[in-house]
C-alpha atoms as a PDB file:
ATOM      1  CA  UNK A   1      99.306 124.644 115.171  1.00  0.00           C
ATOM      2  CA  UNK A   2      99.533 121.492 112.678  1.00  0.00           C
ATOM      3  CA  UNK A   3      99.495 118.305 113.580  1.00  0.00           C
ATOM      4  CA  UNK A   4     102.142 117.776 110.732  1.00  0.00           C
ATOM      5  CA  UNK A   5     104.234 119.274 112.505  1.00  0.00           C
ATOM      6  CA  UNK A   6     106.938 117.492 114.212  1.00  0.00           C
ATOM      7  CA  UNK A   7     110.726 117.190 115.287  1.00  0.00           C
ATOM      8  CA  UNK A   8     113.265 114.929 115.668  1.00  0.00           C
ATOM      9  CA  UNK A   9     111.314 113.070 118.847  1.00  0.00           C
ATOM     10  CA  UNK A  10     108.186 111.332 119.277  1.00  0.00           C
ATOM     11  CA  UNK A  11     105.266 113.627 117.850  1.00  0.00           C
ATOM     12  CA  UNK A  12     103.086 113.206 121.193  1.00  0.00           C
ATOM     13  CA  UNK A  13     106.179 114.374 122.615  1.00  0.00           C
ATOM     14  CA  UNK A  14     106.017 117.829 120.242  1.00  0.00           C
ATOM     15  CA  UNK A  15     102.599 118.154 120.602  1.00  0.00           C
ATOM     16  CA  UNK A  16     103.067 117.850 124.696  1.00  0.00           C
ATOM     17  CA  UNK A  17     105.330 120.757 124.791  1.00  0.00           C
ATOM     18  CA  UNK A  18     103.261 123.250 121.650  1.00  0.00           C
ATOM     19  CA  UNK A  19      99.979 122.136 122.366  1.00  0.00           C
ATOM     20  CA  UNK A  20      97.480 125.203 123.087  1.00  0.00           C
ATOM     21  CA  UNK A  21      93.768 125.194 123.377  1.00  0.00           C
ATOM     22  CA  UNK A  22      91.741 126.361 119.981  1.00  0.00           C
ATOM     23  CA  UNK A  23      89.718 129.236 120.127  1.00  0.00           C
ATOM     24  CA  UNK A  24      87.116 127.735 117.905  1.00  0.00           C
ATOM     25  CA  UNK A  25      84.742 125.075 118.384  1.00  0.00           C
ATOM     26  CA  UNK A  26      85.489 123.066 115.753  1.00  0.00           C
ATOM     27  CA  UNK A  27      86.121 119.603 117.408  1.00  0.00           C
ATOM     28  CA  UNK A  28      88.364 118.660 114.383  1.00  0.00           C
ATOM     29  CA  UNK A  29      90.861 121.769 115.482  1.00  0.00           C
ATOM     30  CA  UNK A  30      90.242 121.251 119.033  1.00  0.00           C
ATOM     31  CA  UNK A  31      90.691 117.076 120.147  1.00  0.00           C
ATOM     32  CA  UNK A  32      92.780 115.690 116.621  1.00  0.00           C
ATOM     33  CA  UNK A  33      96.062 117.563 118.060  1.00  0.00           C
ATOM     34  CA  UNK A  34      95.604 116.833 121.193  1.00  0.00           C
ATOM     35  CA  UNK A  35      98.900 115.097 122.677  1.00  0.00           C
ATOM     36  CA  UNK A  36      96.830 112.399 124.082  1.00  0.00           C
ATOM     37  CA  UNK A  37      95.100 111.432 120.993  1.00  0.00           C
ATOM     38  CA  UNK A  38      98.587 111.359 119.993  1.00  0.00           C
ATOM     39  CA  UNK A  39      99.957 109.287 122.972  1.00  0.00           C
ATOM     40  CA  UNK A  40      97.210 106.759 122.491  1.00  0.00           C
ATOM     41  CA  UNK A  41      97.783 106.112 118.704  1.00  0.00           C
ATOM     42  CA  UNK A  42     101.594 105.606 119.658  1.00  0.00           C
ATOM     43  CA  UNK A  43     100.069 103.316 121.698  1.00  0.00           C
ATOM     44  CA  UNK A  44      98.136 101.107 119.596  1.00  0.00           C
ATOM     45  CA  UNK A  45     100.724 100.979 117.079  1.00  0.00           C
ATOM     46  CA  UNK A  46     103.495  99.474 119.490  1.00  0.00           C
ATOM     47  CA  UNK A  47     100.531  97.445 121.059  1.00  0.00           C
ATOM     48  CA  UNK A  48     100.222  95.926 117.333  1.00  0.00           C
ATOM     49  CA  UNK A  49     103.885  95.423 116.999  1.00  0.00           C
ATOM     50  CA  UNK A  50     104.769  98.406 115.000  1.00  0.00           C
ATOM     51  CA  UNK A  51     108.092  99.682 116.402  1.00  0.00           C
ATOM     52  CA  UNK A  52     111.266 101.214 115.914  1.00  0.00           C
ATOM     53  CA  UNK A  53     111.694 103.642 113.348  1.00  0.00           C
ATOM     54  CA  UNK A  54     108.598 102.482 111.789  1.00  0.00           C
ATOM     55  CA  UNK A  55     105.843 104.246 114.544  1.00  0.00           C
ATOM     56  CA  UNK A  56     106.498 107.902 114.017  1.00  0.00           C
ATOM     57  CA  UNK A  57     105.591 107.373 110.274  1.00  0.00           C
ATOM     58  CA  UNK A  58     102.736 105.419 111.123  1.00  0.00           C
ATOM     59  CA  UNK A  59     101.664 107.973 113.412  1.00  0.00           C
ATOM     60  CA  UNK A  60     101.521 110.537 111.006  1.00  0.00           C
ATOM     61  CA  UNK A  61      99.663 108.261 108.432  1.00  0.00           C
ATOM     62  CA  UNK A  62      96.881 107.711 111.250  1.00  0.00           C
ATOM     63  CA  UNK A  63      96.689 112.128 111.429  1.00  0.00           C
ATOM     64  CA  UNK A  64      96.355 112.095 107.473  1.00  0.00           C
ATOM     65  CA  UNK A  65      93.308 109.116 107.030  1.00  0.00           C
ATOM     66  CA  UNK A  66      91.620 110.396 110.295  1.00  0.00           C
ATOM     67  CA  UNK A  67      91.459 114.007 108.839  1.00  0.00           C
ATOM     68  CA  UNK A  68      90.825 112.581 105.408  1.00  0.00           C
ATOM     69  CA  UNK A  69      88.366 111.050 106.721  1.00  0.00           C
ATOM     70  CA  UNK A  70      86.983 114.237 108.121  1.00  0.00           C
ATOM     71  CA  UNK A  71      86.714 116.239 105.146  1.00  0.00           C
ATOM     72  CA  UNK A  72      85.066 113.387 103.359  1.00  0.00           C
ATOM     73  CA  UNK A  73      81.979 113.720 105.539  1.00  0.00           C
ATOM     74  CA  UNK A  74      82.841 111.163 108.657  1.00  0.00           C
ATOM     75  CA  UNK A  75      81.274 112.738 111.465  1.00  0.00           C
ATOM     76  CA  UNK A  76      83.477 113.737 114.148  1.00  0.00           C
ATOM     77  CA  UNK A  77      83.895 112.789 117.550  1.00  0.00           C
ATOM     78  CA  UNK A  78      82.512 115.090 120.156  1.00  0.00           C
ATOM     79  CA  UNK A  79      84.765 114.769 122.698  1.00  0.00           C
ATOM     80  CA  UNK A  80      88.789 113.904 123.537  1.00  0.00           C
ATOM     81  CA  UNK A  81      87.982 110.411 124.172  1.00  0.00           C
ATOM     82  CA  UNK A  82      86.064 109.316 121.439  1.00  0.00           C
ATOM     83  CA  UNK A  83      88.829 111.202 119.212  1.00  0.00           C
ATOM     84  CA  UNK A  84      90.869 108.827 120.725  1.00  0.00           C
ATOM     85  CA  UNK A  85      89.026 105.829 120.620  1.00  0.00           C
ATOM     86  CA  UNK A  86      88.561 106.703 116.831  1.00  0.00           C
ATOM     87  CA  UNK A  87      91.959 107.241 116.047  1.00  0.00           C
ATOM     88  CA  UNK A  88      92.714 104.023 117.748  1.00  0.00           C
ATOM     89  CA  UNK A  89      90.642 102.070 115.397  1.00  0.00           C
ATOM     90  CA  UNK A  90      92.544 103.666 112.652  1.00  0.00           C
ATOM     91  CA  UNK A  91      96.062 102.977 114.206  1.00  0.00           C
ATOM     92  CA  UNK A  92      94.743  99.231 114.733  1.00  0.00           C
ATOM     93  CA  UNK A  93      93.474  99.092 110.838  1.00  0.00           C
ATOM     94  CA  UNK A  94      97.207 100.498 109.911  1.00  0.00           C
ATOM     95  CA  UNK A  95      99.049  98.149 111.616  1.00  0.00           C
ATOM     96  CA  UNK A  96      96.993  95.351 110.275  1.00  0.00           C
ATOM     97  CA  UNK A  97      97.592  97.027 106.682  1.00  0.00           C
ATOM     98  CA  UNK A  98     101.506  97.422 107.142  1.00  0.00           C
ATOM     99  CA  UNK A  99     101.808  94.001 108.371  1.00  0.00           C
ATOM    100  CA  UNK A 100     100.372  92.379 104.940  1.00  0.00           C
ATOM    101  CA  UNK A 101     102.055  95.078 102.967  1.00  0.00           C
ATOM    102  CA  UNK A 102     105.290  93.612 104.253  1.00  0.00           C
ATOM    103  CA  UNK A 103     104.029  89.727 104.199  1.00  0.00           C
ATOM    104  CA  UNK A 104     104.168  90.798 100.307  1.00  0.00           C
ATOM    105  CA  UNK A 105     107.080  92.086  99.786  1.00  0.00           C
ATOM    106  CA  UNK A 106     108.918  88.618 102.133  1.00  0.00           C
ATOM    107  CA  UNK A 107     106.402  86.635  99.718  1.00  0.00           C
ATOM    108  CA  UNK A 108     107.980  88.403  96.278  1.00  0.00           C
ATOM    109  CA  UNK A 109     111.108  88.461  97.918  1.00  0.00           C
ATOM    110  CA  UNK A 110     110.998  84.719  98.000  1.00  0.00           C
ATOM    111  CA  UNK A 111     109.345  84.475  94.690  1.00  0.00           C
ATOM    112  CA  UNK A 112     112.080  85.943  93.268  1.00  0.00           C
ATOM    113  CA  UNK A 113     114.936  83.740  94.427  1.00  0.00           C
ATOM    114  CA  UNK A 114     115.656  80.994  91.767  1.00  0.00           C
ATOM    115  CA  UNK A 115     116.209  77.954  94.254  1.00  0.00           C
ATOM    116  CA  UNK A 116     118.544  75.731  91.592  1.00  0.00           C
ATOM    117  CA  UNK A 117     120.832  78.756  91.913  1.00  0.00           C
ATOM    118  CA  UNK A 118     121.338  78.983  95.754  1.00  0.00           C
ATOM    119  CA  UNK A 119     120.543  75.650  96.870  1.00  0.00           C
ATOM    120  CA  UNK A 120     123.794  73.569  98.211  1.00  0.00           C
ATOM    121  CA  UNK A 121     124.582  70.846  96.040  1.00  0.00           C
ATOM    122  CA  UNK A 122     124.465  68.461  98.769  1.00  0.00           C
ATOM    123  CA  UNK A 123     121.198  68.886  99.323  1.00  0.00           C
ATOM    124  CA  UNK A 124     120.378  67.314  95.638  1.00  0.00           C
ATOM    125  CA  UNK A 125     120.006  70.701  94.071  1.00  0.00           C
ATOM    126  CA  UNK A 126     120.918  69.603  90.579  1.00  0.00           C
ATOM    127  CA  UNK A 127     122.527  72.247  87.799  1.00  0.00           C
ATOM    128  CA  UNK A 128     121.891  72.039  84.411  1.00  0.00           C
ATOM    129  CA  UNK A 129     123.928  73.060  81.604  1.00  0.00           C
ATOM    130  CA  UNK A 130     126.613  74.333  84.283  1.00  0.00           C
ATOM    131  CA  UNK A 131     129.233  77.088  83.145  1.00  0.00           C
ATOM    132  CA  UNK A 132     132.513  76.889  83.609  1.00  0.00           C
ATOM    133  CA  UNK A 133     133.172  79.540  86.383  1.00  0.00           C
ATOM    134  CA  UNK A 134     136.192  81.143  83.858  1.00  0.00           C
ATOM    135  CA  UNK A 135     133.391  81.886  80.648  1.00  0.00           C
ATOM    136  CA  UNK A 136     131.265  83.204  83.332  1.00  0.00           C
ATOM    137  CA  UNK A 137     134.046  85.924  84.210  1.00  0.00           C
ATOM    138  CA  UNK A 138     134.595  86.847  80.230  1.00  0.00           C
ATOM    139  CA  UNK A 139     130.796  87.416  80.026  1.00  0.00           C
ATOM    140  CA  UNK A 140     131.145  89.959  83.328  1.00  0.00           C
ATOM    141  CA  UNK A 141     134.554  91.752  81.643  1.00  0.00           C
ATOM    142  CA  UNK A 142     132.362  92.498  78.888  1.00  0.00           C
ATOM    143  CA  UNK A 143     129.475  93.903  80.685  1.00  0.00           C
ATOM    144  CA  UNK A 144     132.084  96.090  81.705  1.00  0.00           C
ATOM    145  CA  UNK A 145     133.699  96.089  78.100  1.00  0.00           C
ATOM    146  CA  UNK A 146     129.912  97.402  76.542  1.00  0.00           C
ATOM    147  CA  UNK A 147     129.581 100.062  79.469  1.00  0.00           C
ATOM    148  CA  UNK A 148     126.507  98.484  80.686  1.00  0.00           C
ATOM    149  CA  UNK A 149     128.049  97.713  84.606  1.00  0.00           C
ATOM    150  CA  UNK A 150     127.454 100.644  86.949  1.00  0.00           C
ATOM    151  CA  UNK A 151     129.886 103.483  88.061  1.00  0.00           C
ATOM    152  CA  UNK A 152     132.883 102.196  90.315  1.00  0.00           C
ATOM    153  CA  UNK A 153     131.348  98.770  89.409  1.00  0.00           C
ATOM    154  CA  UNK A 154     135.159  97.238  89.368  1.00  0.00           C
ATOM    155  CA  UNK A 155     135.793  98.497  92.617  1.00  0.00           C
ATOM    156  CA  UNK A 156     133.120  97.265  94.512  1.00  0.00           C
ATOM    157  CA  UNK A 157     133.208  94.191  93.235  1.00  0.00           C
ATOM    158  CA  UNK A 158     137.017  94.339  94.001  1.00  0.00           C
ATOM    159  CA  UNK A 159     135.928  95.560  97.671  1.00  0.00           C
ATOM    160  CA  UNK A 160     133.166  92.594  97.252  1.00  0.00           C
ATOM    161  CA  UNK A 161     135.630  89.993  96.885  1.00  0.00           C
ATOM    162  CA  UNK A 162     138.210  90.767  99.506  1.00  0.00           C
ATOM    163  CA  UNK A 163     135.222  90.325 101.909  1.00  0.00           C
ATOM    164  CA  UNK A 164     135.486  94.359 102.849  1.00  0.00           C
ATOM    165  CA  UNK A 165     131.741  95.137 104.143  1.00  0.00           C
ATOM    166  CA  UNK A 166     129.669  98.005 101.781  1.00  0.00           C
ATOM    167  CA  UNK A 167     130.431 100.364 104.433  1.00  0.00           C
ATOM    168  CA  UNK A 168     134.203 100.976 104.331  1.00  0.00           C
ATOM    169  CA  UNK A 169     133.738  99.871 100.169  1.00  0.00           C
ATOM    170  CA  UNK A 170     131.059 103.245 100.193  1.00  0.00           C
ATOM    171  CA  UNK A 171     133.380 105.141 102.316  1.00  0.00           C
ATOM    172  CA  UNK A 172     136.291 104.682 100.008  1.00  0.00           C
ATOM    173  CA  UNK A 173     134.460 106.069  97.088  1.00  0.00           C
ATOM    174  CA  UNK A 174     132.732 108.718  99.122  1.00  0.00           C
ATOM    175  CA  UNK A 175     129.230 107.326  98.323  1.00  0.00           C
ATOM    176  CA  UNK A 176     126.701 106.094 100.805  1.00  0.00           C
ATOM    177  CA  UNK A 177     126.311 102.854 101.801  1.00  0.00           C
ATOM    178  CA  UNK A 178     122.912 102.164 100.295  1.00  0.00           C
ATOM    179  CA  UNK A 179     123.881 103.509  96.620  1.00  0.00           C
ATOM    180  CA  UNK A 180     126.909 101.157  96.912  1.00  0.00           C
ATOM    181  CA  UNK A 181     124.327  98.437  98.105  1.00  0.00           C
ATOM    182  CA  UNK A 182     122.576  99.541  95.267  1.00  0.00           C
ATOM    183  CA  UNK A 183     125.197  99.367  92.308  1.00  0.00           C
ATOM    184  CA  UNK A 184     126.034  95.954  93.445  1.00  0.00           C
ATOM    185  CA  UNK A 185     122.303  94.611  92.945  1.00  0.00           C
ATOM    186  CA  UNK A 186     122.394  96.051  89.782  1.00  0.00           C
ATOM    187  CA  UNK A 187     125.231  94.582  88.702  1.00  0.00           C
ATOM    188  CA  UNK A 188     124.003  91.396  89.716  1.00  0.00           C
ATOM    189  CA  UNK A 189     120.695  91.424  87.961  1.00  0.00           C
ATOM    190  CA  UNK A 190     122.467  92.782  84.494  1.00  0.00           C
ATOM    191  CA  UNK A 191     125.121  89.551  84.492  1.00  0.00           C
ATOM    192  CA  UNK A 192     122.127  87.206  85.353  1.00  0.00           C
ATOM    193  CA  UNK A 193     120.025  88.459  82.952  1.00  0.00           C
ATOM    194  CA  UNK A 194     123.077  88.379  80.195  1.00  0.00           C
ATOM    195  CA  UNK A 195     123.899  84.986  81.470  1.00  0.00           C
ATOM    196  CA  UNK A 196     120.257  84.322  80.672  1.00  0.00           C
ATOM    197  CA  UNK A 197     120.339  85.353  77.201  1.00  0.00           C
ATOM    198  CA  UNK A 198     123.412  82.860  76.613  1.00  0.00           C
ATOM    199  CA  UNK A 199     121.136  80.022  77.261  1.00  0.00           C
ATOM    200  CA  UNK A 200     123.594  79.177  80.906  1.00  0.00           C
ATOM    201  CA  UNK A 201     120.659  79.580  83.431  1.00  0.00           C
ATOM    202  CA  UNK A 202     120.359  77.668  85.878  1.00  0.00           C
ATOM    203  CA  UNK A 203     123.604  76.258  86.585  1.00  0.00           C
ATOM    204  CA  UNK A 204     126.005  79.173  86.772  1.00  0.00           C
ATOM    205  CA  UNK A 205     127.948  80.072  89.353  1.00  0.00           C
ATOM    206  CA  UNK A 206     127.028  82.457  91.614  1.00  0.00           C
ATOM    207  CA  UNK A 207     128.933  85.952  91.006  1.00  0.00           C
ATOM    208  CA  UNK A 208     130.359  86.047  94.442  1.00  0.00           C
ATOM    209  CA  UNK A 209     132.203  82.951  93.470  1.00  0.00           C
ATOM    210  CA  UNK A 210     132.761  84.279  90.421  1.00  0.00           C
ATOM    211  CA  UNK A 211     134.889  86.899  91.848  1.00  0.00           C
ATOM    212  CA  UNK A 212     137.111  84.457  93.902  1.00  0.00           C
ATOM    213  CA  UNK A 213     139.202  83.529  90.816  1.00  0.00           C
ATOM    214  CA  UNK A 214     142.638  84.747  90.926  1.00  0.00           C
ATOM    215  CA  UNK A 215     142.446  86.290  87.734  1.00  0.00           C
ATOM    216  CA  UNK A 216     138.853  87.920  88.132  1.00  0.00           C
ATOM    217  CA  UNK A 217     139.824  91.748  89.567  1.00  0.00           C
ATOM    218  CA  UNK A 218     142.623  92.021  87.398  1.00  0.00           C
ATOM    219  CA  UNK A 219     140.440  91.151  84.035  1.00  0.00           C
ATOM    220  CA  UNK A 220     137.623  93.200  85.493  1.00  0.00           C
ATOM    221  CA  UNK A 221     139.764  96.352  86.402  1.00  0.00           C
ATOM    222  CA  UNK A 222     141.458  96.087  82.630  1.00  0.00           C
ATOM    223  CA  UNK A 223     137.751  96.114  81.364  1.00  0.00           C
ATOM    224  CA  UNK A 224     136.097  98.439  83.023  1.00  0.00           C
END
């Protein structure tokens, strides 16, 4: 029996119900399985705020650096509860890991946003060189025009505009939600970066408002 092995539940839960002794003596074989080495890495992980979806791959990372560690020459624990006292440690290490792996991504996240773009006006964000929201919507059709805009880019940005929510837009082109999540970013990053190259950054409008002309699903339907 692996420990890689799991179902759709908790893995201490699998390992509770297929769990059988090792005939050898090899205390790798015999206490890393063990459902309570798993129970007490579940554990640790929730006890350092790893939850949700997130714990049963965590879990399974803690099975693959403890055994790692193994074969590299770590000596192993002689008994079940130093196994799990071990494995703790590792769970507590993981956490600690995952935690500044996702302080990163908030901090690029953040990094990424150009403030003159998205802050309110009112709040003495000032735009230079702004475009006038109706050459910004010509640059967009021919995005579309030059075949650089995503499949079934019109129609979610149609779906976009009349406020529909990327579920039912995903559903009505028989795509999942994230690709249609997906397109849309795209999209996004292609007009800023071709809004870029026409010298009209900072200071355009966003391309949500973009699409709230009138005119802007019919010209972007006849382009596309």
């Amino acid at each position: 029996m692996s420990f890689t092995q799991t179902d759709s539940k908790a893995p201490y839960d699998y390992l509770q119900r297929h769990y059988r002794q090792p005939k050898t003596d090899d205390p790798v074989e015999r206490w890393l399985p063990h459902p309570e080495v798993a129970r007490a890495i579940c554990g640790a992980l929730l006890a350092s705020g790893i939850g949700g979806k997130n714990v049963q791959d965590a879990m399974q990372d803690v099975f693959v650096k403890a055994l790692a560690a193994f074969r590299c020459g770590t000596p192993v624990p002689a008994d079940l509860r130093a196994m799990k006292a071990y494995c703790c440690a590792i769970a507590d290490n993981h956490a600690i890991d995952m935690r500044r792996k996702a302080d990163r991504r908030k901090q690029d996240l953040l990094a990424a946003v150009d403030p003159e773009e998205y802050a309110p006006l009112e709040y003495g964000a000032e735009r230079r060189d702004p475009a006038d929201a109706r050459r910004q919507l010509q640059v967009l059709a021919d995005l579309f025009r030059e075949g650089r805009m995503p499949q079934d880019g019109a129609t979610i940005l149609e779906g976009v505009a009349t406020r529909a929510s990327y579920k039912e837009i995903a559903e009505g082109l028989g795509i999942s939600e994230e690709l249609a999540r997906w397109r849309m970013r795209e999209m996004t990053r292609i007009y800023r970066h071709r809004m870029g190259r026409l010298g009209i950054l900072p200071g355009t409008t966003p391309l949500r408002a973009v699409l709230d002309l009138p005119s802007a699903i019919p010209v972007l339907r006849a382009a596309a």
